[in-house]
Protein backbone atom coordinates (compact mmCIF):
# COMPACT_ATOMS: atom_id res chain seq x y z
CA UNK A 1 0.00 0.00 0.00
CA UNK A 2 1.52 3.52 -0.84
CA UNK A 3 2.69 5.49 1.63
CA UNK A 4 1.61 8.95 1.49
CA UNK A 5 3.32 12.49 2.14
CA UNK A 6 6.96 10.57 2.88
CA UNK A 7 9.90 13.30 2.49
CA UNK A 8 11.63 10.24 0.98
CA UNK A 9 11.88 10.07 -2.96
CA UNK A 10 10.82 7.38 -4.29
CA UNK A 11 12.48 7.56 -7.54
CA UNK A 12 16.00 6.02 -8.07
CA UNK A 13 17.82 9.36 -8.89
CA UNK A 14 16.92 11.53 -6.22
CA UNK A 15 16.80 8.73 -3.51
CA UNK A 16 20.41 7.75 -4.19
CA UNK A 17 21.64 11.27 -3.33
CA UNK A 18 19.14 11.11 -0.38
CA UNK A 19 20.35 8.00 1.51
CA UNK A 20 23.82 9.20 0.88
CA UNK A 21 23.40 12.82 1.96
CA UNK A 22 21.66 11.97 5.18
CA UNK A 23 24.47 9.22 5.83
CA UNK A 24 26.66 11.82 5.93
CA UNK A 25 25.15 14.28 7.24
CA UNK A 26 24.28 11.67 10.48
CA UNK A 27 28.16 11.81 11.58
CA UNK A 28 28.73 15.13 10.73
CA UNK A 29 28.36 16.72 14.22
CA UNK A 30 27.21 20.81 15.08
CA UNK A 31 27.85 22.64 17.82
CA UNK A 32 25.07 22.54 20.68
CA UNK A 33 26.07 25.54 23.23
CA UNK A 34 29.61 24.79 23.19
CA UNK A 35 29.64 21.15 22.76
CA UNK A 36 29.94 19.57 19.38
CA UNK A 37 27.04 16.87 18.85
CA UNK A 38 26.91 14.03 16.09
CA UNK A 39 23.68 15.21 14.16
CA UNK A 40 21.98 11.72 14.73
CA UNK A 41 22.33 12.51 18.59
CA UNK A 42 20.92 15.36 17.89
CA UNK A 43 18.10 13.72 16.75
CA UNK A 44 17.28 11.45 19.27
CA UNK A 45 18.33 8.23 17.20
CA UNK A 46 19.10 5.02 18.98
CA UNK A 47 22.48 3.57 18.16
CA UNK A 48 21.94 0.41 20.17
CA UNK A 49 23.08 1.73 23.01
CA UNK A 50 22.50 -0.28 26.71
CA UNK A 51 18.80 -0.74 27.50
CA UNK A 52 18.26 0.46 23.76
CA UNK A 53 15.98 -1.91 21.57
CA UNK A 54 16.91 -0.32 17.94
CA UNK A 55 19.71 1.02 16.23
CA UNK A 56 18.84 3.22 13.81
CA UNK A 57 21.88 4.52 13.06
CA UNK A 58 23.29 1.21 12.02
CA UNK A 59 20.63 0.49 10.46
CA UNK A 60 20.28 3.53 8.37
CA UNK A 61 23.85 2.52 7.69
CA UNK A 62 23.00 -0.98 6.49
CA UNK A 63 20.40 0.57 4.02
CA UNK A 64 23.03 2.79 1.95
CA UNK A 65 25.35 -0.28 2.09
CA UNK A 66 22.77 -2.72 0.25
CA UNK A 67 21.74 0.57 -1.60
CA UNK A 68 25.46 0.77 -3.08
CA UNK A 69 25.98 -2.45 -3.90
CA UNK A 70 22.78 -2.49 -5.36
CA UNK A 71 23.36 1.24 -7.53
CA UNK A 72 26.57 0.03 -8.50
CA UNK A 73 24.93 -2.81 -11.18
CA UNK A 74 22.62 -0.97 -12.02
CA UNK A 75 24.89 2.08 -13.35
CA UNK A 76 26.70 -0.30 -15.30
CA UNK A 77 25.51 -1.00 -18.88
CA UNK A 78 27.16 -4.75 -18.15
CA UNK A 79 25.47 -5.31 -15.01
CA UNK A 80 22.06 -4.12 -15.23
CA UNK A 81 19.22 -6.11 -15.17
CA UNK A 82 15.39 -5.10 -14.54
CA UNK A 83 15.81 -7.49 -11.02
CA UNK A 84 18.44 -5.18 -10.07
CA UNK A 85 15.97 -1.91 -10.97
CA UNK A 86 13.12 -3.90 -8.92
CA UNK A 87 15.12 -5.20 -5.75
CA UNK A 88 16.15 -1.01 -5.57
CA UNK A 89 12.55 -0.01 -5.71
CA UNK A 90 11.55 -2.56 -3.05
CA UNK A 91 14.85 -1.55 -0.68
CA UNK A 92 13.46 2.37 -0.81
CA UNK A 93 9.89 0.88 0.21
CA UNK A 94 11.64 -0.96 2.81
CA UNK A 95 13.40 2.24 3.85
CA UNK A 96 9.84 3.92 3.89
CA UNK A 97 8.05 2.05 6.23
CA UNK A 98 11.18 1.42 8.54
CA UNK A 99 11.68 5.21 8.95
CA UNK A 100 7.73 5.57 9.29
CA UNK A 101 7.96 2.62 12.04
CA UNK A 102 10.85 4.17 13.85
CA UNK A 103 9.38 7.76 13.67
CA UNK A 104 12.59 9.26 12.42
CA UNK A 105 11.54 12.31 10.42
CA UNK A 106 9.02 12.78 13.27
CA UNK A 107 11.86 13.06 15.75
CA UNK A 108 14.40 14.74 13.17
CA UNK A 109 11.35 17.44 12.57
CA UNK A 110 11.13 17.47 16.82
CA UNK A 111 14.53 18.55 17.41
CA UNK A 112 14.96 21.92 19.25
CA UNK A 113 17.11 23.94 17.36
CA UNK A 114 17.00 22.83 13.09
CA UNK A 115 19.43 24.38 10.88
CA UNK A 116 19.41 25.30 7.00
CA UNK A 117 21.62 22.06 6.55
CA UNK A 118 19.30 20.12 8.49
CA UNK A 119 16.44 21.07 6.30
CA UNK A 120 18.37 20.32 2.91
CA UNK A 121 19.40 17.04 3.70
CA UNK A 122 15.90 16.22 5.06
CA UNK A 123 13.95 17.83 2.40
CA UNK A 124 12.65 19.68 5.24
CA UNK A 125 10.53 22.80 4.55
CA UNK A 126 13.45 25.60 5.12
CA UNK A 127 10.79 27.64 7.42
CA UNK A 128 11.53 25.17 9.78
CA UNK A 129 14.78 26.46 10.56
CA UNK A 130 14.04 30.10 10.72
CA UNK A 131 13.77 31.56 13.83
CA UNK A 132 10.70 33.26 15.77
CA UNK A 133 12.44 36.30 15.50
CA UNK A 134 15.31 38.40 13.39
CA UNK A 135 18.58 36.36 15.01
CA UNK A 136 19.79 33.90 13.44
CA UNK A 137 22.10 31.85 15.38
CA UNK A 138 25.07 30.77 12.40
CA UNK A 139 25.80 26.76 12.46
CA UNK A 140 29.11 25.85 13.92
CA UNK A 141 29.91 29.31 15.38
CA UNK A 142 29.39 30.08 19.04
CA UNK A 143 26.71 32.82 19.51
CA UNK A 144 28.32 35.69 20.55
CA UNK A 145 27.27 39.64 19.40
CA UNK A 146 30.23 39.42 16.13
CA UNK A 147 28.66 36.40 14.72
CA UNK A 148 24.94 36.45 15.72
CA UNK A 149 23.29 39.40 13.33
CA UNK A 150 19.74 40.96 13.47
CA UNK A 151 18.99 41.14 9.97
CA UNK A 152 16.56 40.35 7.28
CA UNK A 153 16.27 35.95 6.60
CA UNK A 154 16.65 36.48 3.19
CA UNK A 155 20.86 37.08 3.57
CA UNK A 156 21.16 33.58 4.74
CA UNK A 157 21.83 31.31 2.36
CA UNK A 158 20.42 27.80 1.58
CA UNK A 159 22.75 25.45 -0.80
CA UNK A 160 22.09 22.38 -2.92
CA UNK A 161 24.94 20.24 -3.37
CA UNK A 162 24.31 17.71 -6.34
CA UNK A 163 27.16 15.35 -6.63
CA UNK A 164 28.36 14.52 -10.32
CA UNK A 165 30.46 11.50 -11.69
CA UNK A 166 34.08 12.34 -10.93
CA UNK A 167 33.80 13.94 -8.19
CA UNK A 168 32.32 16.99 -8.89
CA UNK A 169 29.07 18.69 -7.48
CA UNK A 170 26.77 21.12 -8.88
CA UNK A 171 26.19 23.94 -6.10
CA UNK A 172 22.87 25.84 -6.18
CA UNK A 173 22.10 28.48 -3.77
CA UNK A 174 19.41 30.15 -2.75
CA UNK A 175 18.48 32.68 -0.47
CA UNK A 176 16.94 30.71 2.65
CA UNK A 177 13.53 31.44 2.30
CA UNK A 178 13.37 30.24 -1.02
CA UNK A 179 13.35 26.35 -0.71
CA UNK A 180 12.89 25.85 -4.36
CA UNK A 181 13.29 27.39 -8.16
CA UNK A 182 15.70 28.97 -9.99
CA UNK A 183 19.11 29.32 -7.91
CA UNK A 184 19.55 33.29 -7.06
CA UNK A 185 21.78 35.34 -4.74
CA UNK A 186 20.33 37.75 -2.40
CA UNK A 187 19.82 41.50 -3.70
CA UNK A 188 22.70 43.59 -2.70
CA UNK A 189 25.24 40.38 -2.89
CA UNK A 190 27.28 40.18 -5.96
CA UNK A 191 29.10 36.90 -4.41
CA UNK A 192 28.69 33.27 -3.18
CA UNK A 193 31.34 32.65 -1.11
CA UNK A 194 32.35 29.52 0.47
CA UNK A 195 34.46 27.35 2.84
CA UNK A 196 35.22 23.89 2.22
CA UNK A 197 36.85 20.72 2.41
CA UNK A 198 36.96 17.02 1.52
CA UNK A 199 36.76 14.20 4.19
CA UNK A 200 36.66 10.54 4.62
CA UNK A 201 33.59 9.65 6.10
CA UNK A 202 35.44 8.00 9.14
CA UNK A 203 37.34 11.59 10.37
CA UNK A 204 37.55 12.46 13.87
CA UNK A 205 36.13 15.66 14.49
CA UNK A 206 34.74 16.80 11.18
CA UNK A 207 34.57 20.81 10.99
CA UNK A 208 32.22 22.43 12.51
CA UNK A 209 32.72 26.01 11.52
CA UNK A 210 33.66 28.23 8.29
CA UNK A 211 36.58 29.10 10.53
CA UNK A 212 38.37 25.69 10.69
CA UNK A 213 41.82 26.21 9.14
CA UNK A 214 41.49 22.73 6.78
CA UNK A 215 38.85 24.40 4.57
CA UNK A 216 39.67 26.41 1.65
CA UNK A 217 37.77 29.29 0.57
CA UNK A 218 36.43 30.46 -2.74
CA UNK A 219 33.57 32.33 -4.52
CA UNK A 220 31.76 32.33 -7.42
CA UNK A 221 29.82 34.94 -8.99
CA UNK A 222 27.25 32.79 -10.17
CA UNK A 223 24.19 31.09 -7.62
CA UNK A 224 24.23 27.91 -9.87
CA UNK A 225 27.80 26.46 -11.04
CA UNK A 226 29.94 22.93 -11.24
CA UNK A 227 33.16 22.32 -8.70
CA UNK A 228 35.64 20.18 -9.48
CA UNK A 229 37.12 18.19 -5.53
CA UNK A 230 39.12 15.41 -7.42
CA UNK A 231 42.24 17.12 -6.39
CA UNK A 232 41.01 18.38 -2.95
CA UNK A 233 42.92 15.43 -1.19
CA UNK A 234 44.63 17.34 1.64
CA UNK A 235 42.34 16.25 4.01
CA UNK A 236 42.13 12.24 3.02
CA UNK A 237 44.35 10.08 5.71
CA UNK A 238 46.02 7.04 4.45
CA UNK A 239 43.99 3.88 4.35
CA UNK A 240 44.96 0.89 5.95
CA UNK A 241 46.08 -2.18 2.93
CA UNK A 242 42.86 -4.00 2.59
CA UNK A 243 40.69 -2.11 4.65
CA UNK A 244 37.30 -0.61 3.12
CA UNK A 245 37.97 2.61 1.71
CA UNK A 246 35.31 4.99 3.51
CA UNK A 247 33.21 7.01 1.16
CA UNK A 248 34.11 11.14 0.28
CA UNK A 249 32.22 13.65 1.86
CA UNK A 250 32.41 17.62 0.55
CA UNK A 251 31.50 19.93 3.75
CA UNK A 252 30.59 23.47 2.47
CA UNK A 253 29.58 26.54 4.55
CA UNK A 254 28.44 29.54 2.47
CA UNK A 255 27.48 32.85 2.63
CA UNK A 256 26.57 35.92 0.52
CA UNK A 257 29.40 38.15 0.18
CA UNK A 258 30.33 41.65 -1.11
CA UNK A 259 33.50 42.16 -3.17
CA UNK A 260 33.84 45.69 -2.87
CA UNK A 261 32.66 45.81 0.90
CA UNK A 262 33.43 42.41 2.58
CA UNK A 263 32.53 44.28 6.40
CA UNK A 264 29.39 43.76 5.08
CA UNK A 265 29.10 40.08 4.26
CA UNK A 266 25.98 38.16 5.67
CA UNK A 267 26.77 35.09 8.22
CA UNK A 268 28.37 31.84 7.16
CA UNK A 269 25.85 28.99 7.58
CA UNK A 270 26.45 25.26 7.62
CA UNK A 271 27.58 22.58 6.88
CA UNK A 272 26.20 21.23 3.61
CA UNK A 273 27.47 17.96 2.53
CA UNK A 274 27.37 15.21 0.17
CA UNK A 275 29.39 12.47 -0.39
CA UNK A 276 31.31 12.61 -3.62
CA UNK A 277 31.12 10.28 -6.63
């Protein structure tokens, strides 16, 4: 029986980047107060902890795993067979009614503070993460009166990372209350600016802030535009002779910016990620 009004796609394309985003984006941790949280704690997740029943982070874990395996055939001319295509479309029904059993959008959507990132890798209406009133308290940056601004929503921005073959990703970004449409930067803004980095999925203490001195900055003049990361390797440890490599992850933070007048840049906000292909 269908399920109805599920934030999950259903289609192949756009659930493959889903359960790989929100992979991802479960280990990627953001600063609560001053302490740095994994986002699935955040969410009030089991991870079969003592006197815990589920593990829904392992499990989650399990799905992309099968999904992989499963995506891998069926991108390949060779390998592809219409059981492959139908075992796919019965694991995202399976991931459907386990995340509808478990209640995890319901407790992703319950969390106390939700972030622009949040909302992206969710497919979250953006609203959610707007605050009651003007201050907007910046991901990954302790709220303090240089980094926490009383200004209109509309300077934060909200990204769309779209990962490519080859490790590349096509960036869109929006202004953060527009969830949807044609990629624009704010009036007034003549820049996108961002911070960023490439990880294995398996680093300790992934950044958490525009600041952190392993990302590399850049801009782009444009709200909609393909990056190249293939050579972005700087941050990629050695692995360990035949141990599984871990998958890529980009982690962006971006922001509006002003060329001529960069005192007047809008906040950075954070992270976006997606692993890379």
């Amino acid at each position: 029986m269908p399920h109805q009004g599920t934030i999950i796609p259903r289609d192949i394309k756009h659930f493959n980047t889903f359960i790989r985003n929100t992979n991802a984006f479960l280990l990627l941790t953001t600063l609560v107060g001053t302490l740095a949280t994994p986002n699935w704690k955040r969410y009030n997740w089991t991870n079969g902890a003592t006197g815990q029943t589920t593990n829904n982070l392992l499990d989650w874990q399990n799905f992309l795993a099968a999904w992989i395996t499963l995506y891998t055939s069926y991108d390949s001319k060779v390998t592809y067979t219409t059981t492959i295509k139908d075992d796919m479309l019965v694991l995202i029904e399976n991931v459907i009614v386990y995340a509808e059993t478990n209640k995890l959008i319901q407790l992703i959507r319950a969390t106390p503070v939700l972030y622009s990132a949040d909302c992206v890798t969710w497919n979250l209406p953006a609203k959610l993460a707007l605050t009651i009133n003007t201050t907007h308290h910046v991901v990954g940056e302790a709220a303090n009166s240089s980094n926490e601004k009383s200004i209109t929503k509309g300077e934060f921005v909200y990204v769309k990372l779209i990962p490519k073959a080859g490790n590349s990703v096509h960036v869109e970004a929006f202004t953060e209350i527009a969830e949807s449409g044609r990629p624009h930067k704010e009036k007034g803004y003549d820049l996108f600016e961002y911070a960023y980095g490439v990880f294995y999925s398996d680093t300790a203490n992934l950044p958490t802030s525009a600041a952190d001195p392993r990302l590399e900055k850049k801009h782009s003049s444009h709200a909609s535009f393909v990056a190249q990361f293939a050579a972005d390797t700087a941050n990629l440890h050695a692995i360990v002779a035949g141990a599984p490599v871990p998958i890529k992850e980009l982690i962006m933070f971006g922001h509006w910016a002003k060329s001529k007048h960069p005192d007047q840049d809008a906040p950075w906000c954070g992270p976006f990620t997606t692993p890379l292909l």
